[in-house]
N, C-alpha and C. Protein backbone atom coordinates (compact mmCIF):
# COMPACT_ATOMS: atom_id res chain seq x y z
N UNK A 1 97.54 102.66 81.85
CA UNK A 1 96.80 103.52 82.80
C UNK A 1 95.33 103.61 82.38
N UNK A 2 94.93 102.95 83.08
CA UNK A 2 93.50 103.38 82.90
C UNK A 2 93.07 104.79 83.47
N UNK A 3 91.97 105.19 82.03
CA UNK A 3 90.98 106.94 81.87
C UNK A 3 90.22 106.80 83.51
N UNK A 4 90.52 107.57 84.35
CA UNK A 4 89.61 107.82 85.45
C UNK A 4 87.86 108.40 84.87
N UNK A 5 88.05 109.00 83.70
CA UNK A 5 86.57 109.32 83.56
C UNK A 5 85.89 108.41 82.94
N UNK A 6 86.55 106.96 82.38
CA UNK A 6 86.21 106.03 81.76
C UNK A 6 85.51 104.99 82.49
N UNK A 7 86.27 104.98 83.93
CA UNK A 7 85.92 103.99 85.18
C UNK A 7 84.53 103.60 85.47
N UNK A 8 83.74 102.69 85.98
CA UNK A 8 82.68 102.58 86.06
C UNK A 8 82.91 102.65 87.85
N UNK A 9 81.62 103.17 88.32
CA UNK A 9 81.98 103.29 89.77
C UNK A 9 81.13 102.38 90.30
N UNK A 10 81.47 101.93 91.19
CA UNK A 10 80.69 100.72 91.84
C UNK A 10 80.71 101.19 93.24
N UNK A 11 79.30 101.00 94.19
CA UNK A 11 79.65 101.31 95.40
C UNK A 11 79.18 100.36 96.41
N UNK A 12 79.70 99.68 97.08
CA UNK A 12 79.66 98.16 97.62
C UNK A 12 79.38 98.71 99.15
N UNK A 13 78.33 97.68 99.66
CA UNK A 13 77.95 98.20 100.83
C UNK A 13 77.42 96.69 101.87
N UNK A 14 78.05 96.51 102.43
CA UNK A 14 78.39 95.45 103.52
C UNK A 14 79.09 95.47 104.93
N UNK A 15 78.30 95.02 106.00
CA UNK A 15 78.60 95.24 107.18
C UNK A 15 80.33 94.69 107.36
N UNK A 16 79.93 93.59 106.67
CA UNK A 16 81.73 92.46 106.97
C UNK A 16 82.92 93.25 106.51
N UNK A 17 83.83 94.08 107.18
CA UNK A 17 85.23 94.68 106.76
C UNK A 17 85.72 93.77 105.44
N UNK A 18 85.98 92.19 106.32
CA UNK A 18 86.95 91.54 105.42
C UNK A 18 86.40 91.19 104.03
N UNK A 19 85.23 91.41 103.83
CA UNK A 19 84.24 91.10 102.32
C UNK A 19 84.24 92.24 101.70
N UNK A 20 84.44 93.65 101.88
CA UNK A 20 84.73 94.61 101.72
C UNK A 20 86.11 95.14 101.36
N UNK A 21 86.84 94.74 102.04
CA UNK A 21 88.47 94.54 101.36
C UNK A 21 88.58 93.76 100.36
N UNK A 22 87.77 92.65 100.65
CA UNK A 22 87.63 91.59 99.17
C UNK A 22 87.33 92.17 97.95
N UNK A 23 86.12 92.12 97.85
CA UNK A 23 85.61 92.76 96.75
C UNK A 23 86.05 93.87 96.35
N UNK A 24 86.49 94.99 97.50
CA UNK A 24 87.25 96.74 96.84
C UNK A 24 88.23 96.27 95.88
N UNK A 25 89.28 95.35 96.56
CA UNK A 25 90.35 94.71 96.03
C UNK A 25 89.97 94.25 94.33
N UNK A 26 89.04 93.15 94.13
CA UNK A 26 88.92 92.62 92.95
C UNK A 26 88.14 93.76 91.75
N UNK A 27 87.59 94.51 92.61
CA UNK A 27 86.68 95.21 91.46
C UNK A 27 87.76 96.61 90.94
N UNK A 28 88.67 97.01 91.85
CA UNK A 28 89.61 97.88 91.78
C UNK A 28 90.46 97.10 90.85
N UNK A 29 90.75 95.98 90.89
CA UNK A 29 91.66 95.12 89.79
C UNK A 29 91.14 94.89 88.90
N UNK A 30 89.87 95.39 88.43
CA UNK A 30 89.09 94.95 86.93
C UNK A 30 88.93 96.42 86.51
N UNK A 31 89.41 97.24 87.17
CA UNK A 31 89.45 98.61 86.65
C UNK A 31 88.05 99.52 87.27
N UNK A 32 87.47 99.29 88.01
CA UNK A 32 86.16 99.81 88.46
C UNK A 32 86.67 100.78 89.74
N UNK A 33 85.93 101.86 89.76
CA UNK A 33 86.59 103.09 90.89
C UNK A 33 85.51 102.48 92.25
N UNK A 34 86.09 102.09 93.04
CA UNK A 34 84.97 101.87 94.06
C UNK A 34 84.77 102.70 95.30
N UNK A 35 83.74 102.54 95.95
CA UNK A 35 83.58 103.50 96.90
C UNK A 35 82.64 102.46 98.01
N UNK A 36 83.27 102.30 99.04
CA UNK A 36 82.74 101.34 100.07
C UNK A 36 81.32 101.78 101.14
N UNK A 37 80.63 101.40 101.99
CA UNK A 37 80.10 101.76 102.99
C UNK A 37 79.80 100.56 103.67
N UNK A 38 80.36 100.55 105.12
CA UNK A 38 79.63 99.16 105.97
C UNK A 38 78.47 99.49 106.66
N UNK A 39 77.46 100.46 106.07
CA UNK A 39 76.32 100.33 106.73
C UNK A 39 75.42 100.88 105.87
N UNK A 40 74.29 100.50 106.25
CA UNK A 40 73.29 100.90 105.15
C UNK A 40 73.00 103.29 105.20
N UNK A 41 73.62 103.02 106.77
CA UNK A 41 72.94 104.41 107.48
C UNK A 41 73.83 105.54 106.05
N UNK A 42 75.32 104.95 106.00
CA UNK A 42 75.96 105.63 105.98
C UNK A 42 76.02 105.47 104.55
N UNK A 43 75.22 104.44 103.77
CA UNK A 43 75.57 104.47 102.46
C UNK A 43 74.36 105.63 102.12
N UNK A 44 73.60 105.51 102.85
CA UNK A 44 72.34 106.65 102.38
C UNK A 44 72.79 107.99 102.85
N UNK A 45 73.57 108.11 103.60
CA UNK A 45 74.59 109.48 103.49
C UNK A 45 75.19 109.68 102.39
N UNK A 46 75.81 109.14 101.89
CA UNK A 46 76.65 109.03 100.85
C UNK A 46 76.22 109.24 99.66
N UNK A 47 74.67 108.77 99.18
CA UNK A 47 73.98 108.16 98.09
C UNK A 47 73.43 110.37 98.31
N UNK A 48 72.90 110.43 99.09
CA UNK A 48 72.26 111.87 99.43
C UNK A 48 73.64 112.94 99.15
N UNK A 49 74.35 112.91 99.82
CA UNK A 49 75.45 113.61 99.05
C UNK A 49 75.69 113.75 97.63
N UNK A 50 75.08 113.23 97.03
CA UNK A 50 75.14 113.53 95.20
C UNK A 50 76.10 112.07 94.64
N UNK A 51 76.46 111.24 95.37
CA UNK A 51 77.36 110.25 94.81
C UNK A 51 76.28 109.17 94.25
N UNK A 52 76.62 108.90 92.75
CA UNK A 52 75.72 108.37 91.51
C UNK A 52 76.55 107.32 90.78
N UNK A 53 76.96 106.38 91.77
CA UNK A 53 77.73 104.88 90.89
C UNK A 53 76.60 104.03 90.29
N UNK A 54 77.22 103.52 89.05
CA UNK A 54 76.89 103.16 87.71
C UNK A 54 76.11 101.53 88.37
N UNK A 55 76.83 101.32 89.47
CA UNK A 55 76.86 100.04 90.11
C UNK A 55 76.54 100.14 91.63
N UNK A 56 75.22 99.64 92.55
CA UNK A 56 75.14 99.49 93.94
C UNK A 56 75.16 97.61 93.83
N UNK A 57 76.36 97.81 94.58
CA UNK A 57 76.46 96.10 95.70
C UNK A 57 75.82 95.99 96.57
N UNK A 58 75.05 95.46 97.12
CA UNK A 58 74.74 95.52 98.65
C UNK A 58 74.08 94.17 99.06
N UNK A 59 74.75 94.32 100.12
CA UNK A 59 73.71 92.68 101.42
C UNK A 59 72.82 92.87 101.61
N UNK A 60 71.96 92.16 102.11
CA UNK A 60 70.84 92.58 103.39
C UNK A 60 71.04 92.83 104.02
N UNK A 61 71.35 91.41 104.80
CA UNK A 61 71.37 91.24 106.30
C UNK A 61 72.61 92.18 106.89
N UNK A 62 72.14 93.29 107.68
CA UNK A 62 73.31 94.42 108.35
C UNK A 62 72.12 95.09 109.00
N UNK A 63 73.22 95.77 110.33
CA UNK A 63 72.20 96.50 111.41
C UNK A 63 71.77 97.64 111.39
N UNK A 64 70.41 97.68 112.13
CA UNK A 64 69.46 98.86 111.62
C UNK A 64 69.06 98.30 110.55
N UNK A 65 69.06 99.43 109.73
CA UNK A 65 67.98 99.78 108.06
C UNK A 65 68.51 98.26 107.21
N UNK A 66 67.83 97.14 107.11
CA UNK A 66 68.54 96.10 106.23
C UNK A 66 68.55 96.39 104.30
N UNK A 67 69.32 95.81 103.86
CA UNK A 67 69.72 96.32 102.41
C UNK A 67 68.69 96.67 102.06
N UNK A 68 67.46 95.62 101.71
CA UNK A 68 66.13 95.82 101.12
C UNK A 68 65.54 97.22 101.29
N UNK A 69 65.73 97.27 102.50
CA UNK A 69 64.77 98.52 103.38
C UNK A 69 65.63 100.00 102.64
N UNK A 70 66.87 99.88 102.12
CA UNK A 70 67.85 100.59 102.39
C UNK A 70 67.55 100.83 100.14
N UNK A 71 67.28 99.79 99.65
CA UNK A 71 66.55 99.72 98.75
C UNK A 71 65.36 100.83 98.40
N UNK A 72 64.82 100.62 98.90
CA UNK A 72 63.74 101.15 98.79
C UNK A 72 63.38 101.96 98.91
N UNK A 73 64.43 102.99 100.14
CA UNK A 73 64.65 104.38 100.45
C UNK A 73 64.94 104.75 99.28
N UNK A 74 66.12 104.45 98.52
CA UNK A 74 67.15 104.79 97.36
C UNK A 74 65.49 105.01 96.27
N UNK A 75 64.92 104.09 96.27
CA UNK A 75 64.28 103.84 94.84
C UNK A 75 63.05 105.20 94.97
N UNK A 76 62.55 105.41 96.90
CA UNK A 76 61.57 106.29 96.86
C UNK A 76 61.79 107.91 96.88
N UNK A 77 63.31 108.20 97.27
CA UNK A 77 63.68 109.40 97.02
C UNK A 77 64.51 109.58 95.73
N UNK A 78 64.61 108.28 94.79
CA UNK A 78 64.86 108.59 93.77
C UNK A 78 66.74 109.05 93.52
N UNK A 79 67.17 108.44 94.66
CA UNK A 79 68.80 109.17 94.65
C UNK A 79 69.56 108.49 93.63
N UNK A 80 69.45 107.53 93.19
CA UNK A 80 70.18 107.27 91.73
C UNK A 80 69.71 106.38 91.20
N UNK A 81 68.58 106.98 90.21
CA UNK A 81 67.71 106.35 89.10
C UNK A 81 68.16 105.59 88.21
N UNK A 82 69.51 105.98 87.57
CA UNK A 82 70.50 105.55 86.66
C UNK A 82 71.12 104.06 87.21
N UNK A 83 71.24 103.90 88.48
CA UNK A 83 72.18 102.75 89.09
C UNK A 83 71.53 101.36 89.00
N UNK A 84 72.56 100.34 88.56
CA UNK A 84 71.87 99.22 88.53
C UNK A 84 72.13 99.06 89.55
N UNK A 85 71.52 98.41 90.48
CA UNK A 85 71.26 97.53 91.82
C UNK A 85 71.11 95.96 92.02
N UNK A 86 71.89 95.70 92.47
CA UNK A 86 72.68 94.30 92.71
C UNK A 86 72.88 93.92 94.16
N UNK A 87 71.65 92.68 94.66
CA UNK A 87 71.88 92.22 96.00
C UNK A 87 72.75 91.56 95.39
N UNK A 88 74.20 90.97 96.86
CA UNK A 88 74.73 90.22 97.13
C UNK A 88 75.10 90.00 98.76
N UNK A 89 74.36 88.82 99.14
CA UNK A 89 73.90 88.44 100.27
C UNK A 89 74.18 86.78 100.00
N UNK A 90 74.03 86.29 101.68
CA UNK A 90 73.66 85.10 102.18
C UNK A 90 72.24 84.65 102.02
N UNK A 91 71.35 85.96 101.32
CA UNK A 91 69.78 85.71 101.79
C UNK A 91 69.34 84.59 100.38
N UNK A 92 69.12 83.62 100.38
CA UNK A 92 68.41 83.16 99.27
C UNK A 92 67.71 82.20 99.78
N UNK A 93 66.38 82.99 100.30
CA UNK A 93 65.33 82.33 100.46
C UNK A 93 63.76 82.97 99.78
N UNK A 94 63.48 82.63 99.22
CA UNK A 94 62.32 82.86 98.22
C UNK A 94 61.97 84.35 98.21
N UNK A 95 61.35 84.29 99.86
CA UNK A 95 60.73 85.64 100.22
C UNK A 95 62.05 86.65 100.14
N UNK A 96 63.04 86.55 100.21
CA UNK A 96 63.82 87.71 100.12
C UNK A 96 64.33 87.92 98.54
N UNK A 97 64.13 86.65 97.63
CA UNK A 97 64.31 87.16 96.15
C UNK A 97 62.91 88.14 95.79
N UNK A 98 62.00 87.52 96.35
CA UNK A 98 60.24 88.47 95.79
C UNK A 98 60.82 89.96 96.41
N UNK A 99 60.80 89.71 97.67
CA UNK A 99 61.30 91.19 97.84
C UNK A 99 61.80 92.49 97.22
N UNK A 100 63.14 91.76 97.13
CA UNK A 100 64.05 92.16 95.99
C UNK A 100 63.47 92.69 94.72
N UNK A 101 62.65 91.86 94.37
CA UNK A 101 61.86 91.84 92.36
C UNK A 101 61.15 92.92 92.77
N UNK A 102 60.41 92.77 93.72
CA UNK A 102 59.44 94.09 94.29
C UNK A 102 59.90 95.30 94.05
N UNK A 103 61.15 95.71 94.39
CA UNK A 103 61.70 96.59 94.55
C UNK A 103 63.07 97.20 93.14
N UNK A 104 62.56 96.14 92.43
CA UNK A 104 63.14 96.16 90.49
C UNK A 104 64.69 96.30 90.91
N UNK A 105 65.37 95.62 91.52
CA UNK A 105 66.86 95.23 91.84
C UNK A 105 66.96 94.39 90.34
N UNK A 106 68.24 95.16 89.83
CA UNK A 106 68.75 94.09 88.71
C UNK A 106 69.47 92.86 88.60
N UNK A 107 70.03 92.64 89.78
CA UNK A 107 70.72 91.30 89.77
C UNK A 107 70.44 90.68 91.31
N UNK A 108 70.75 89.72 91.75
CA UNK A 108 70.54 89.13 93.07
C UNK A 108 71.79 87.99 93.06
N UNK A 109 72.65 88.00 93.89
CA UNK A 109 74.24 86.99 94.08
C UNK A 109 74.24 86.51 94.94
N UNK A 110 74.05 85.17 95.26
CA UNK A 110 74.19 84.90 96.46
C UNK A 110 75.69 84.14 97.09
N UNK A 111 76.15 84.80 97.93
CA UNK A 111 77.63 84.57 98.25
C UNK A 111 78.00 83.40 98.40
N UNK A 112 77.27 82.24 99.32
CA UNK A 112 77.69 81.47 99.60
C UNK A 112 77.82 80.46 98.54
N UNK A 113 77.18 80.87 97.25
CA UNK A 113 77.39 80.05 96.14
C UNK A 113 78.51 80.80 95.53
N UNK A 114 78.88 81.62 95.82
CA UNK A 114 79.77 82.26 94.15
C UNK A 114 80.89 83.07 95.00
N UNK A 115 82.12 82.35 94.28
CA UNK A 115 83.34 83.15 94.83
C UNK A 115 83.53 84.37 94.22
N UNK A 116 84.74 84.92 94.60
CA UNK A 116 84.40 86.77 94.29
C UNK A 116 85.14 86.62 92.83
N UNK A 117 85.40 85.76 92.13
CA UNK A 117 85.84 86.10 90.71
C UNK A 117 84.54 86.03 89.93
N UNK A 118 83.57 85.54 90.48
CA UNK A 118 82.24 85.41 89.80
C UNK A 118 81.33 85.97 89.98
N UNK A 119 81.78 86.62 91.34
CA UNK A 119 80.77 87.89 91.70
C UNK A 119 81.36 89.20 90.66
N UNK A 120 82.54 89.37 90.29
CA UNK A 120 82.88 90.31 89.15
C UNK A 120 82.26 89.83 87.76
N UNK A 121 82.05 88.77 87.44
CA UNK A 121 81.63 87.96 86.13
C UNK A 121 80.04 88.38 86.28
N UNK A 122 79.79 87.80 86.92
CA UNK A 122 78.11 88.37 87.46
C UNK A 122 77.69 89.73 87.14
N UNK A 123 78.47 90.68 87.71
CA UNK A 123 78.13 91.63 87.87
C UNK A 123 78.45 92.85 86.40
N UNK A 124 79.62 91.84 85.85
CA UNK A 124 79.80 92.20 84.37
C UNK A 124 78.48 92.17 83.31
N UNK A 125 78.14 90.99 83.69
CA UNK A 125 77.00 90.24 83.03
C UNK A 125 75.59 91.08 82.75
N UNK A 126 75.74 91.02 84.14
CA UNK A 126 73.98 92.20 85.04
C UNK A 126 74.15 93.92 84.35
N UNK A 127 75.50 94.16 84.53
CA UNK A 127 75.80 95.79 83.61
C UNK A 127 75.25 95.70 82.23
N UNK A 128 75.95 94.46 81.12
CA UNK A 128 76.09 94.62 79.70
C UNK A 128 74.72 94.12 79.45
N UNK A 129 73.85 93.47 80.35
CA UNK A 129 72.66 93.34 79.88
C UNK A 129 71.53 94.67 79.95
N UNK A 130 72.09 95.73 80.99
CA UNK A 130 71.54 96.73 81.11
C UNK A 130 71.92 97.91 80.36
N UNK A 131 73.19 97.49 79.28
CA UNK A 131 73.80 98.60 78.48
C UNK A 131 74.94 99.47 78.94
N UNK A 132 74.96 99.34 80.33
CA UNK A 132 76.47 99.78 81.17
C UNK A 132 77.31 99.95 80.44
């Protein structure tokens, strides 16, 4: 049994249901407490409600506020200073990695290269380099 206060919380935020079942699924199987949102609107509800995971997932590309934008809110009201921040998107095109750096995101994944056992490896990686 894994310590619930031990858990690292991760909160994954993507428009796609079925990438979202994915990933809840694998990161819940590596022992991580997760907490989903398919929209950026509603993850900044969420993030404003006082919820402070150790770990933000997020895409860009989704409607309305896109990840970046959704970024940047997070970073200018300061709602969880502590969180490493981790794009994982389709976006890997230059201007959307600068973006990203702009905005001091700790990791950047791009999906269509990396299946979801490596998006957990990745994201292992991006934590223990930050001391997680």
């Amino acid at each position: 049994m894994i310590d619930q206060s031990t858990k690292k919380k991760i909160f994954i935020i993507d428009d796609d249901k079925f990438l979202l079942d994915m990933y809840s699924l694998k990161f819940n199987k590596a022992g991580y407490e997760v907490k989903t949102a398919d929209s950026t609107e509603e993850a900044l509800k969420v993030l404003r409600d006082g919820h402070e995971p150790e770990v933000i997932l997020c895409d860009i590309v989704m409607p309305g506020l896109d990840g970046l934008d959704m970024v940047g809110t997070i970073r200018k009201e300061r709602l969880t200073p502590k969180s490493v921040v981790i794009m994982l998107t389709n976006q890997g095109a230059s201007e959307d990695i600068a973006r990203a750096q702009k905005l001091n995101v700790d990791g950047y994944i791009v999906k269509a290269t990396t299946i979801p056992s490596e998006v957990l490896v990745e994201v292992e990686k991006i934590c223990n380099s930050k001391k997680l």
